[in-house]
PDB file of N, CA and C in Angstrom:
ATOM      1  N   UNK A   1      14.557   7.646  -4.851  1.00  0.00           N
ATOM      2  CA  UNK A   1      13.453   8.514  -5.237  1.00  0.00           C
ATOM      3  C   UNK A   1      12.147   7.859  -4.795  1.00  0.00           C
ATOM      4  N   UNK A   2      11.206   8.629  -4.206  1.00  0.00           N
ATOM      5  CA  UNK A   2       9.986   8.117  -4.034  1.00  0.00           C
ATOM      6  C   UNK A   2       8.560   8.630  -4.985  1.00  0.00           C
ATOM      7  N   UNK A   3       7.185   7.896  -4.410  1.00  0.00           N
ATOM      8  CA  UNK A   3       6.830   8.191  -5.211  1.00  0.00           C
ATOM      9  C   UNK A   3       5.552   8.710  -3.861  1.00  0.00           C
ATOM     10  N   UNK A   4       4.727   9.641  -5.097  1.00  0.00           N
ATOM     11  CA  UNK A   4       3.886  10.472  -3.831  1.00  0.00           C
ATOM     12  C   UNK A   4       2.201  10.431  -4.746  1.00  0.00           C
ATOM     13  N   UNK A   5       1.233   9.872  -3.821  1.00  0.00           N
ATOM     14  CA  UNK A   5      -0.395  10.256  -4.457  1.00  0.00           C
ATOM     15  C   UNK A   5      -0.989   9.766  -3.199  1.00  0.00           C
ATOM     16  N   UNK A   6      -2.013  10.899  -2.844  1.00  0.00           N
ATOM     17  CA  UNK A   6      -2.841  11.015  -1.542  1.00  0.00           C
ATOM     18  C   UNK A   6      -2.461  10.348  -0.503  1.00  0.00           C
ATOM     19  N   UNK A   7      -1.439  10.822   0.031  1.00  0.00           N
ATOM     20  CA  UNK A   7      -0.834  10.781   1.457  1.00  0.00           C
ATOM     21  C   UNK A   7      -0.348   9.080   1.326  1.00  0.00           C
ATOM     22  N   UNK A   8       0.478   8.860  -0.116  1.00  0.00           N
ATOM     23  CA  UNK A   8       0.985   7.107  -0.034  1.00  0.00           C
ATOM     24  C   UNK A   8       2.062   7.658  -0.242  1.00  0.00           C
ATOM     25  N   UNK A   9       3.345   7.191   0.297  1.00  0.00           N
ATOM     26  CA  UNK A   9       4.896   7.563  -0.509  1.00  0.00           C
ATOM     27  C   UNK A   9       5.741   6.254  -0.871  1.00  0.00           C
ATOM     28  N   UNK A  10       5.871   5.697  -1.820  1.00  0.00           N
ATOM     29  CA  UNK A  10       5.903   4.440  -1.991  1.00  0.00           C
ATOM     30  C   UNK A  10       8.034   4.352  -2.641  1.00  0.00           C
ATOM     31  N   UNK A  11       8.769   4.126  -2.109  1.00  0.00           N
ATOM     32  CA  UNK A  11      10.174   4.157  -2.085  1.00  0.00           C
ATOM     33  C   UNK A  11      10.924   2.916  -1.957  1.00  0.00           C
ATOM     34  N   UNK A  12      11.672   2.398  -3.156  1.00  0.00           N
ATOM     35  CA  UNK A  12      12.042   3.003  -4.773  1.00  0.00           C
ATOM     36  C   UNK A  12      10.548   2.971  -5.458  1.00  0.00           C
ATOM     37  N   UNK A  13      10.400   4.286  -6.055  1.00  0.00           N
ATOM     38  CA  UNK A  13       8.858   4.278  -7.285  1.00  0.00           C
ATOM     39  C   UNK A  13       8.681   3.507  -8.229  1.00  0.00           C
ATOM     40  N   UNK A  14      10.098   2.262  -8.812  1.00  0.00           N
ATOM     41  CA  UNK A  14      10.268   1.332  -9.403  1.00  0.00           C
ATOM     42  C   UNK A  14       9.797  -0.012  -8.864  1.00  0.00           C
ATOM     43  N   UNK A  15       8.798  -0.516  -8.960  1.00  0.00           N
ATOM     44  CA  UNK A  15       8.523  -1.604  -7.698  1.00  0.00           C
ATOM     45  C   UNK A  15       9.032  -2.775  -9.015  1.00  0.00           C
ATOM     46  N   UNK A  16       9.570  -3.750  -8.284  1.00  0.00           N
ATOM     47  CA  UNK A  16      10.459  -4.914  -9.142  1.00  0.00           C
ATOM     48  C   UNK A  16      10.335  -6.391  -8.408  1.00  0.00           C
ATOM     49  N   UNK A  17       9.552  -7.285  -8.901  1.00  0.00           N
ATOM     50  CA  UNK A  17       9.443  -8.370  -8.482  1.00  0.00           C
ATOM     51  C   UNK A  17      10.479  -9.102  -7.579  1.00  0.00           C
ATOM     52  N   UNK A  18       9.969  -9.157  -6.217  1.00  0.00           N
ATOM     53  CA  UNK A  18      11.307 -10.117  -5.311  1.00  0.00           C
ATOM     54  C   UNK A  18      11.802  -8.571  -4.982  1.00  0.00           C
ATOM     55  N   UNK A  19      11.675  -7.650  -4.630  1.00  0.00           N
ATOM     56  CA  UNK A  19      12.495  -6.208  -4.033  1.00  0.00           C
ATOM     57  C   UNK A  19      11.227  -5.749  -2.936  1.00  0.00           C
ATOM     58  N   UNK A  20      11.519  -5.592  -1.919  1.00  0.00           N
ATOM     59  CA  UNK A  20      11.293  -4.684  -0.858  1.00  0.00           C
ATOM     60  C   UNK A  20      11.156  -2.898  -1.307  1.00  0.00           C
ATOM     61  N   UNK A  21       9.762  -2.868  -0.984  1.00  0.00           N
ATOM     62  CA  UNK A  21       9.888  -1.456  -0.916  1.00  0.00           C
ATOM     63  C   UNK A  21       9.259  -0.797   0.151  1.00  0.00           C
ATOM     64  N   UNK A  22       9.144   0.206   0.915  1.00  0.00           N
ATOM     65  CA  UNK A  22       9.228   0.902   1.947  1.00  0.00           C
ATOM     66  C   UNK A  22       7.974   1.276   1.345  1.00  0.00           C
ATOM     67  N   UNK A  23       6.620   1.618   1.566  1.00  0.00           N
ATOM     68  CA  UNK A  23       5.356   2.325   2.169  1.00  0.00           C
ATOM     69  C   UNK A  23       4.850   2.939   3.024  1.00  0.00           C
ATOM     70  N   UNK A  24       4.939   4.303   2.958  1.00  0.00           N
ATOM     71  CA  UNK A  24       4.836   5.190   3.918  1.00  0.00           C
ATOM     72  C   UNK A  24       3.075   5.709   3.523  1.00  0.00           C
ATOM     73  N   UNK A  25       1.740   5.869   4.553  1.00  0.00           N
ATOM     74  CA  UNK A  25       0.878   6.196   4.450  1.00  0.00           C
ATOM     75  C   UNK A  25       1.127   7.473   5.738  1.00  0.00           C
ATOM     76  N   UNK A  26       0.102   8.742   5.301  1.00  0.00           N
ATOM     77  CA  UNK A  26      -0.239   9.585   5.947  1.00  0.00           C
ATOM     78  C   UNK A  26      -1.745  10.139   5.131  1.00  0.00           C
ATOM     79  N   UNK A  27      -1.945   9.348   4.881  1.00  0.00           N
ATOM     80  CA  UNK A  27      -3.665   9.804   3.909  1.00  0.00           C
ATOM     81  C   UNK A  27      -4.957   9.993   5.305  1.00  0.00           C
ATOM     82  N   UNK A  28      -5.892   9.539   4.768  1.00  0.00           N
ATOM     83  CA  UNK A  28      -7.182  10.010   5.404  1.00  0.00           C
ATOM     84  C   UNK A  28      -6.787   9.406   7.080  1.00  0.00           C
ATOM     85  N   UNK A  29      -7.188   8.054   6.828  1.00  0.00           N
ATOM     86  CA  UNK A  29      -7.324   7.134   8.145  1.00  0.00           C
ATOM     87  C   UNK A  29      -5.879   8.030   8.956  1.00  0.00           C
ATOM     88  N   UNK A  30      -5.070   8.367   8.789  1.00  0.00           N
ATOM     89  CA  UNK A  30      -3.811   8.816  10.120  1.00  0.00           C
ATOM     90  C   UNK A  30      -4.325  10.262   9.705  1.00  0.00           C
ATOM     91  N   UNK A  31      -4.681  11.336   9.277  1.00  0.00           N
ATOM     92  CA  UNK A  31      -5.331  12.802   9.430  1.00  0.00           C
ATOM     93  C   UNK A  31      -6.043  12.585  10.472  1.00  0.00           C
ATOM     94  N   UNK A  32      -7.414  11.413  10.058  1.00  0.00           N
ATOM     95  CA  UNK A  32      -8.475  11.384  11.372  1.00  0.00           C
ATOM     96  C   UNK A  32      -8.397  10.916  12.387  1.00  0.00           C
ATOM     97  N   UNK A  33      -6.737  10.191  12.743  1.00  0.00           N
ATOM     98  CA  UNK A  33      -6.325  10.097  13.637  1.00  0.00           C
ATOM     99  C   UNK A  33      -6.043   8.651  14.634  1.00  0.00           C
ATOM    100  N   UNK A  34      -6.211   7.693  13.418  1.00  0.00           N
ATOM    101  CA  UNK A  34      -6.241   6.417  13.235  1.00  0.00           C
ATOM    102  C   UNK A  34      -4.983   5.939  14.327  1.00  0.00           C
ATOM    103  N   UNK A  35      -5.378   5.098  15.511  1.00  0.00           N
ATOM    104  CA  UNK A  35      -4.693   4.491  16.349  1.00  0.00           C
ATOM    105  C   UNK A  35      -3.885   3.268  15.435  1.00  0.00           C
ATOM    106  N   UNK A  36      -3.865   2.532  14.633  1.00  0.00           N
ATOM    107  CA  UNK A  36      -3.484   1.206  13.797  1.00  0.00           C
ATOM    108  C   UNK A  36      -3.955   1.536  12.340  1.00  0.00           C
ATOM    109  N   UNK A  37      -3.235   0.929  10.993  1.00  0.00           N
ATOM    110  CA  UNK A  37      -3.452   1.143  10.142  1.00  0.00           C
ATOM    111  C   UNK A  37      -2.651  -0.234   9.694  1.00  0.00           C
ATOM    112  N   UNK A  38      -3.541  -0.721   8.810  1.00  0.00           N
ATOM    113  CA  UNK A  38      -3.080  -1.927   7.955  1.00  0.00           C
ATOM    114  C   UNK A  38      -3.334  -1.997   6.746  1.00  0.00           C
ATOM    115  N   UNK A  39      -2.280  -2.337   5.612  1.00  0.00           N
ATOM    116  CA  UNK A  39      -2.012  -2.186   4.292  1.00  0.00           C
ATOM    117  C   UNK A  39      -3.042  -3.620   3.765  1.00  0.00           C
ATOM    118  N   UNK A  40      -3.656  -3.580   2.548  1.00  0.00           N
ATOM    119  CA  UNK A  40      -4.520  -4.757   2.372  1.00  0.00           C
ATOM    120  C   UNK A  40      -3.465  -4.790   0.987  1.00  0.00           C
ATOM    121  N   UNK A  41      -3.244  -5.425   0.820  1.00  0.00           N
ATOM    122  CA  UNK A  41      -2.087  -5.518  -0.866  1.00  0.00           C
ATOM    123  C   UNK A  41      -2.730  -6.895  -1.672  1.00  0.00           C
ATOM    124  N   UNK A  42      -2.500  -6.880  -2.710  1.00  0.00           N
ATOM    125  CA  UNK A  42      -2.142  -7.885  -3.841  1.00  0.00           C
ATOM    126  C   UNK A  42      -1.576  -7.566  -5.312  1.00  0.00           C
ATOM    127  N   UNK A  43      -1.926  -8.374  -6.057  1.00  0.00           N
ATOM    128  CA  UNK A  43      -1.357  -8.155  -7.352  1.00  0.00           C
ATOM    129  C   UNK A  43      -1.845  -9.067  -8.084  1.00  0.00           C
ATOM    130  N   UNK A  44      -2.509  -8.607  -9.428  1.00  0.00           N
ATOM    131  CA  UNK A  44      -3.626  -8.508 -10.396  1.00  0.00           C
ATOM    132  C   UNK A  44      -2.804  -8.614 -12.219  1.00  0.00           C
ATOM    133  N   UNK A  45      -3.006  -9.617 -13.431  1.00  0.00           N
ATOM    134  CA  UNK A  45      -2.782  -9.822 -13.994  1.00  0.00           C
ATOM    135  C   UNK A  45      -3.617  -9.568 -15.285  1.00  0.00           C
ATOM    136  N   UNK A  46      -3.497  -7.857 -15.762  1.00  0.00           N
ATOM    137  CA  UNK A  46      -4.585  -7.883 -16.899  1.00  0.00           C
ATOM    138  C   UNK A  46      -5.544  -8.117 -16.170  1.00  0.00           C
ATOM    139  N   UNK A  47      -6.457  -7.081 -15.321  1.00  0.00           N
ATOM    140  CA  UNK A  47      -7.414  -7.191 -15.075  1.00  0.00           C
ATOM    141  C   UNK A  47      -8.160  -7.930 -14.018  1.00  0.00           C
ATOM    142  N   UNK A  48      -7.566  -8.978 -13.800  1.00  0.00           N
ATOM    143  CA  UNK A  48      -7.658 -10.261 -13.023  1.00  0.00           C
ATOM    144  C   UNK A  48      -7.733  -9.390 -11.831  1.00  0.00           C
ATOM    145  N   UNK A  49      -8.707 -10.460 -10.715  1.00  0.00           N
ATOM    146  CA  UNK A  49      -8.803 -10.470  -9.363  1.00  0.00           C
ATOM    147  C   UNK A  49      -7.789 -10.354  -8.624  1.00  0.00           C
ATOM    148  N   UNK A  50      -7.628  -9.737  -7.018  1.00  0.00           N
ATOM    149  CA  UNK A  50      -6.109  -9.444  -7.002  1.00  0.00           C
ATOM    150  C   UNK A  50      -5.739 -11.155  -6.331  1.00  0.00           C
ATOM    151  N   UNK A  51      -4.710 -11.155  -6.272  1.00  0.00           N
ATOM    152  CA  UNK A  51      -4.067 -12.571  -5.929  1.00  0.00           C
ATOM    153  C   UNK A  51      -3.539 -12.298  -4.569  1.00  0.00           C
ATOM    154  N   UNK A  52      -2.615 -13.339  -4.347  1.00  0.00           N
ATOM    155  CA  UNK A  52      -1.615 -13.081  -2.802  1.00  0.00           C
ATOM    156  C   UNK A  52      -2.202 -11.984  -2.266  1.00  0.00           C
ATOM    157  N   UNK A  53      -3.068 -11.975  -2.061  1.00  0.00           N
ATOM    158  CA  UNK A  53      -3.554 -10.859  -0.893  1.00  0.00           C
ATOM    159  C   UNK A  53      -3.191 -11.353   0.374  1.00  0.00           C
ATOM    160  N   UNK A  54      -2.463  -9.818   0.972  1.00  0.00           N
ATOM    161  CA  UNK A  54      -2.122 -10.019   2.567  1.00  0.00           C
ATOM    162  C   UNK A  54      -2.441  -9.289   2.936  1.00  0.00           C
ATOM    163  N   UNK A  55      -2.676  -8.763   4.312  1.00  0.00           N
ATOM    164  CA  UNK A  55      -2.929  -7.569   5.346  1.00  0.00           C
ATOM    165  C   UNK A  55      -1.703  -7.567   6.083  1.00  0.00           C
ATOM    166  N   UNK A  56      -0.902  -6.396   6.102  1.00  0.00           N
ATOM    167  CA  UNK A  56       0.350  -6.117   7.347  1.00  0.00           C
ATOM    168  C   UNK A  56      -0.169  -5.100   8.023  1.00  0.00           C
ATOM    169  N   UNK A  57       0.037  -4.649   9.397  1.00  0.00           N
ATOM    170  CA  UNK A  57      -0.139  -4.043  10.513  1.00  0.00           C
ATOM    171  C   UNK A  57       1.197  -2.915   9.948  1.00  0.00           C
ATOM    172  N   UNK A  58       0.831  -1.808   9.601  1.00  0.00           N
ATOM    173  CA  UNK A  58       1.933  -0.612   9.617  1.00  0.00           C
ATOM    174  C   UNK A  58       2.723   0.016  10.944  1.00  0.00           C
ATOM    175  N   UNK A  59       3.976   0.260  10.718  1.00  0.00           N
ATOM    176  CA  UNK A  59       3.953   0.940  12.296  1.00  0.00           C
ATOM    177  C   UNK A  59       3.864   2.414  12.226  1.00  0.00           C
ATOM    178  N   UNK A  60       3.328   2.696  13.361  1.00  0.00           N
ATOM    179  CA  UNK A  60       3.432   4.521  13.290  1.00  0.00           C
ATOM    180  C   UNK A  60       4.720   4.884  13.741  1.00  0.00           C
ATOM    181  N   UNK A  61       4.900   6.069  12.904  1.00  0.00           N
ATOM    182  CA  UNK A  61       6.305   6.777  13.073  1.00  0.00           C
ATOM    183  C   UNK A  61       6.209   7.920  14.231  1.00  0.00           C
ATOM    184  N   UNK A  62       6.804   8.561  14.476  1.00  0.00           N
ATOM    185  CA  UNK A  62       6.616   9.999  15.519  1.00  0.00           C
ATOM    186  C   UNK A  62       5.894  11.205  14.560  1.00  0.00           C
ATOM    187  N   UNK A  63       6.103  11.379  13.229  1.00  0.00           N
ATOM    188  CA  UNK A  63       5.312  12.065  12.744  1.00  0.00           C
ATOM    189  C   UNK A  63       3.960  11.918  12.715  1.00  0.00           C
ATOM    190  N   UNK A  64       3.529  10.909  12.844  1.00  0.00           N
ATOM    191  CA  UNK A  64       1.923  10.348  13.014  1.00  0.00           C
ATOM    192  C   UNK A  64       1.627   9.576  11.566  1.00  0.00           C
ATOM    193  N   UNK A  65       2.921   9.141  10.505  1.00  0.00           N
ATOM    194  CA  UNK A  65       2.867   8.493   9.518  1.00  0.00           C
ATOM    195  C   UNK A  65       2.700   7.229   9.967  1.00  0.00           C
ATOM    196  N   UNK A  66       2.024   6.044   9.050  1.00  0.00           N
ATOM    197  CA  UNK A  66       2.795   4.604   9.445  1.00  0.00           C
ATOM    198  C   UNK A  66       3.227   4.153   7.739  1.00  0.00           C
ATOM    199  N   UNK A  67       4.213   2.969   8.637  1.00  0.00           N
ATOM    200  CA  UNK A  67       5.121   2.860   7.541  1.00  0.00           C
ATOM    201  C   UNK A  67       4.942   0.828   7.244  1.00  0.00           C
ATOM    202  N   UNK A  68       5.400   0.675   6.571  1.00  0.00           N
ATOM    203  CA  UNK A  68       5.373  -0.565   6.171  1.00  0.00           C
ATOM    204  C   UNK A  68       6.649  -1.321   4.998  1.00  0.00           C
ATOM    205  N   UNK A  69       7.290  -2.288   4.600  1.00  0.00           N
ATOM    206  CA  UNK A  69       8.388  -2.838   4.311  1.00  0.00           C
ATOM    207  C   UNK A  69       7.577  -4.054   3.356  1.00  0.00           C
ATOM    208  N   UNK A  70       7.484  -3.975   2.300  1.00  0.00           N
ATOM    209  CA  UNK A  70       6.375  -5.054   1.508  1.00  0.00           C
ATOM    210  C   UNK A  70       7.370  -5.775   0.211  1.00  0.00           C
ATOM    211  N   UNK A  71       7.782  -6.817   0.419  1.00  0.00           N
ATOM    212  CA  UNK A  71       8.114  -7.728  -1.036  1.00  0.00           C
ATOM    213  C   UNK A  71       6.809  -7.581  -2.034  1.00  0.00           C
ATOM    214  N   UNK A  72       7.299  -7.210  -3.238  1.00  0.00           N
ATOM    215  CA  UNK A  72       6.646  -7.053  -4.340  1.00  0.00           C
ATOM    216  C   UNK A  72       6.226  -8.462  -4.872  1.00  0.00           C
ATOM    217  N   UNK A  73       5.816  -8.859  -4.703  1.00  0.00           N
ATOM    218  CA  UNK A  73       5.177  -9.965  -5.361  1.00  0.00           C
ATOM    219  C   UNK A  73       4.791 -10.381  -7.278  1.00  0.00           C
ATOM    220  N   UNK A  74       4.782 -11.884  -7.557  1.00  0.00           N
ATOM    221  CA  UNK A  74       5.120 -11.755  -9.277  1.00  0.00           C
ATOM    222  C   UNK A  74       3.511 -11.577  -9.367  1.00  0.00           C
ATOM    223  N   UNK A  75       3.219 -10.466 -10.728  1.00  0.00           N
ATOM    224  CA  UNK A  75       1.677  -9.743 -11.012  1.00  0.00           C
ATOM    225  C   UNK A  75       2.607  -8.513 -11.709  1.00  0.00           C
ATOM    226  N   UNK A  76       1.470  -8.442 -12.415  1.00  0.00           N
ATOM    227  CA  UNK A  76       1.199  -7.257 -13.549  1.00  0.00           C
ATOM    228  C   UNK A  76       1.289  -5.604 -12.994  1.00  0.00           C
ATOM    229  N   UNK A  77       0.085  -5.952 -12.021  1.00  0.00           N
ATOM    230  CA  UNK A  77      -0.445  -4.717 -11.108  1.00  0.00           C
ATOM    231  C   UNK A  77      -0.085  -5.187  -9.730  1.00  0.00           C
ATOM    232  N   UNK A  78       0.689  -3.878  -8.517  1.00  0.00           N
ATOM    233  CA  UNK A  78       0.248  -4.248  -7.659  1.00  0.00           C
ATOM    234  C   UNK A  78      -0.886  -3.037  -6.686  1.00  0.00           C
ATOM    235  N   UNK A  79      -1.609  -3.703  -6.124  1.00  0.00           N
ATOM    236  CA  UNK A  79      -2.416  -2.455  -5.637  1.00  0.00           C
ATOM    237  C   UNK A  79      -2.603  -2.618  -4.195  1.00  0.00           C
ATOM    238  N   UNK A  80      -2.970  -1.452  -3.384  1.00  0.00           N
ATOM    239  CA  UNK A  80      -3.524  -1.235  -1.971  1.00  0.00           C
ATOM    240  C   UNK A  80      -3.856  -0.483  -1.471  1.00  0.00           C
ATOM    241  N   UNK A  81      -4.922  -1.308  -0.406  1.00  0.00           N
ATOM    242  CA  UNK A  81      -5.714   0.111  -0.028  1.00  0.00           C
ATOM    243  C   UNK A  81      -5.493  -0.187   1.395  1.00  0.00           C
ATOM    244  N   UNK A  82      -6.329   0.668   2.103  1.00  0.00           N
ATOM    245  CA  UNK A  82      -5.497   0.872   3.528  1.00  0.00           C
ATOM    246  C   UNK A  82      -6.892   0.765   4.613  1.00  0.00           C
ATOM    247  N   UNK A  83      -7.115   0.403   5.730  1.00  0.00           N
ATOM    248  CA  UNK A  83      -7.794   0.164   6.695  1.00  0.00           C
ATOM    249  C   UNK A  83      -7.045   0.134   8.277  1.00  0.00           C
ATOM    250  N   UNK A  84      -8.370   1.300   9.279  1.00  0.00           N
ATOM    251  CA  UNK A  84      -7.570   1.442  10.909  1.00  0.00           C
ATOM    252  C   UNK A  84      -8.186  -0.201  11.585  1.00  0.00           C
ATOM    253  N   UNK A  85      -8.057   0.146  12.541  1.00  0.00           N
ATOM    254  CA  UNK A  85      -8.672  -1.321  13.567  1.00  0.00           C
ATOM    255  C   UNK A  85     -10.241  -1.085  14.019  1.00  0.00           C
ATOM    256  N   UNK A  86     -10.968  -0.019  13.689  1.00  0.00           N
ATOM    257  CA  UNK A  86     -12.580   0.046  13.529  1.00  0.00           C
ATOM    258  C   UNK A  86     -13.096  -0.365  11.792  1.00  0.00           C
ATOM    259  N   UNK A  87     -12.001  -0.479  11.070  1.00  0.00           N
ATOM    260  CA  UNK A  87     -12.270  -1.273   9.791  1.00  0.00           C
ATOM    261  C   UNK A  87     -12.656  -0.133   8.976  1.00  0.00           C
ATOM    262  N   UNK A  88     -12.300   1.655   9.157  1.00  0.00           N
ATOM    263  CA  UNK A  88     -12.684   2.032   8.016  1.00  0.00           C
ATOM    264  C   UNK A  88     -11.363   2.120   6.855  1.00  0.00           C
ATOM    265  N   UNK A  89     -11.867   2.130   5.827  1.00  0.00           N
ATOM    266  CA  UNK A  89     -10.983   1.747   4.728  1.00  0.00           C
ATOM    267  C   UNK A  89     -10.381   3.195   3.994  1.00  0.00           C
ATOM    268  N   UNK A  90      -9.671   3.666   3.595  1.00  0.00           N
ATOM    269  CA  UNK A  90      -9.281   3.979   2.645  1.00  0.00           C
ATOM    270  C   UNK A  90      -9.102   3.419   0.734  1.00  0.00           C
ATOM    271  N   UNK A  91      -9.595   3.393   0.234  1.00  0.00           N
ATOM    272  CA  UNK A  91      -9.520   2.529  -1.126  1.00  0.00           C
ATOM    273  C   UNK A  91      -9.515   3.374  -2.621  1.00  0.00           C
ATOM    274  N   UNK A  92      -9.090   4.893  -2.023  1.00  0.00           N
ATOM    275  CA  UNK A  92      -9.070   5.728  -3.274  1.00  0.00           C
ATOM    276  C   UNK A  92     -10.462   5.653  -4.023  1.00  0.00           C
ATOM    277  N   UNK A  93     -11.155   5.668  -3.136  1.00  0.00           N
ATOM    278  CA  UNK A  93     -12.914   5.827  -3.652  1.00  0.00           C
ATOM    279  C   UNK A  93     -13.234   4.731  -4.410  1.00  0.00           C
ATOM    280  N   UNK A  94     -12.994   3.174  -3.860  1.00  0.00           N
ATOM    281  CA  UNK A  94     -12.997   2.073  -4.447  1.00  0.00           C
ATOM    282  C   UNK A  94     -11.949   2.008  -5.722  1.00  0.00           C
ATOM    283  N   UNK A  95     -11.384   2.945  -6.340  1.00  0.00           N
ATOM    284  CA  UNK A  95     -10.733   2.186  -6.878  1.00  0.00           C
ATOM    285  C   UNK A  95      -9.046   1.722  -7.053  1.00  0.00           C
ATOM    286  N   UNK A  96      -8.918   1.979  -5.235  1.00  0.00           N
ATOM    287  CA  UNK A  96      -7.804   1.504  -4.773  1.00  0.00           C
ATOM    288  C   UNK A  96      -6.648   1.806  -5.582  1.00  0.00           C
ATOM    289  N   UNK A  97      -5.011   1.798  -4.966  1.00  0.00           N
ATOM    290  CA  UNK A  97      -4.108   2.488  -5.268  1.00  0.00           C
ATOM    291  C   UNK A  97      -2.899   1.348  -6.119  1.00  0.00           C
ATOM    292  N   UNK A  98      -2.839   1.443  -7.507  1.00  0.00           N
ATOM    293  CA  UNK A  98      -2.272   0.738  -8.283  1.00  0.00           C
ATOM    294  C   UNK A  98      -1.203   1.088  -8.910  1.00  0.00           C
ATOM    295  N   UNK A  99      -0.420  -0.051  -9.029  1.00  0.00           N
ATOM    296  CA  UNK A  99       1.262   0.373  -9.322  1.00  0.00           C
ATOM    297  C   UNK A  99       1.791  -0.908 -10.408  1.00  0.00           C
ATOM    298  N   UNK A 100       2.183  -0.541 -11.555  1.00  0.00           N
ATOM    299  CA  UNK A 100       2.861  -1.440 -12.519  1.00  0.00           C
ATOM    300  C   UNK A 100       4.347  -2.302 -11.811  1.00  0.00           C
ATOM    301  N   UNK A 101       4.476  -3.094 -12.347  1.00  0.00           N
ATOM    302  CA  UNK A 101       5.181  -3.833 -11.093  1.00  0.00           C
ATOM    303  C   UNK A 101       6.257  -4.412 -12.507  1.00  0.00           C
ATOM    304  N   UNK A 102       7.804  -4.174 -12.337  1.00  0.00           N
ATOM    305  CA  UNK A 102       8.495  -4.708 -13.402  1.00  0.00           C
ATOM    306  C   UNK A 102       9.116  -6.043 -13.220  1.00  0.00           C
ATOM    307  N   UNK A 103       9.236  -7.073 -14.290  1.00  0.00           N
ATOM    308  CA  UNK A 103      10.229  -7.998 -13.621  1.00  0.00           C
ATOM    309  C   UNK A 103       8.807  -9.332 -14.119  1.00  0.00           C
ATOM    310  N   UNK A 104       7.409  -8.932 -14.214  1.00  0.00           N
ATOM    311  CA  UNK A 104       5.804  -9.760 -14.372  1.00  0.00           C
ATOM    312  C   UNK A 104       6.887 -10.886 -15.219  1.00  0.00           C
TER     313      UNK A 104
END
């Protein structure tokens, strides 16, 4: 089962510390037609600053989605927002796209 909010599909919708989950974006940046798209991720403890922050390079699919393969990392929250290779961002109007993470 996946999970679906403004063009993110995030599969299994259970995200579980140490598990791989599949991230599929088709939001703003790939509508307007975004050549590259990269996931900015971390994970945030009660509030806290996000931690392990990484950037991965998504790949585009033939639908014009890109997709991405992300270990869940140990945190409370995990969240991300999304940026093309001219650096505009996606961030859910700053306040970026957040997911309870089981297993903290």
């Amino acid at each position: 089962m996946d999970y679906r909010e403004n063009g993110i599909y995030v599969d299994p919708n259970a995200l579980v510390v140490d598990e791989t989950v599949k991230l599929t974006y088709d939001g703003l940046l790939a509508q307007f037609g975004a050549q590259e798209v990269y996931i900015h991720c971390g994970v945030s403890n009660r509030g806290t600053d996000w931690n392990q922050v990484k950037d991965f390079k998504m790949r585009k699919d033939p639908t014009g989605a890109f997709t991405a393969n992300v270990t869940i990392p140990k945190g409370e929250t995990f969240s991300v927002c999304f940026h093309d290779n001219a650096y505009n961002w996606d961030n859910n109007n700053g306040n970026n796209y957040s997911y309870g993470v089981i297993g903290e």
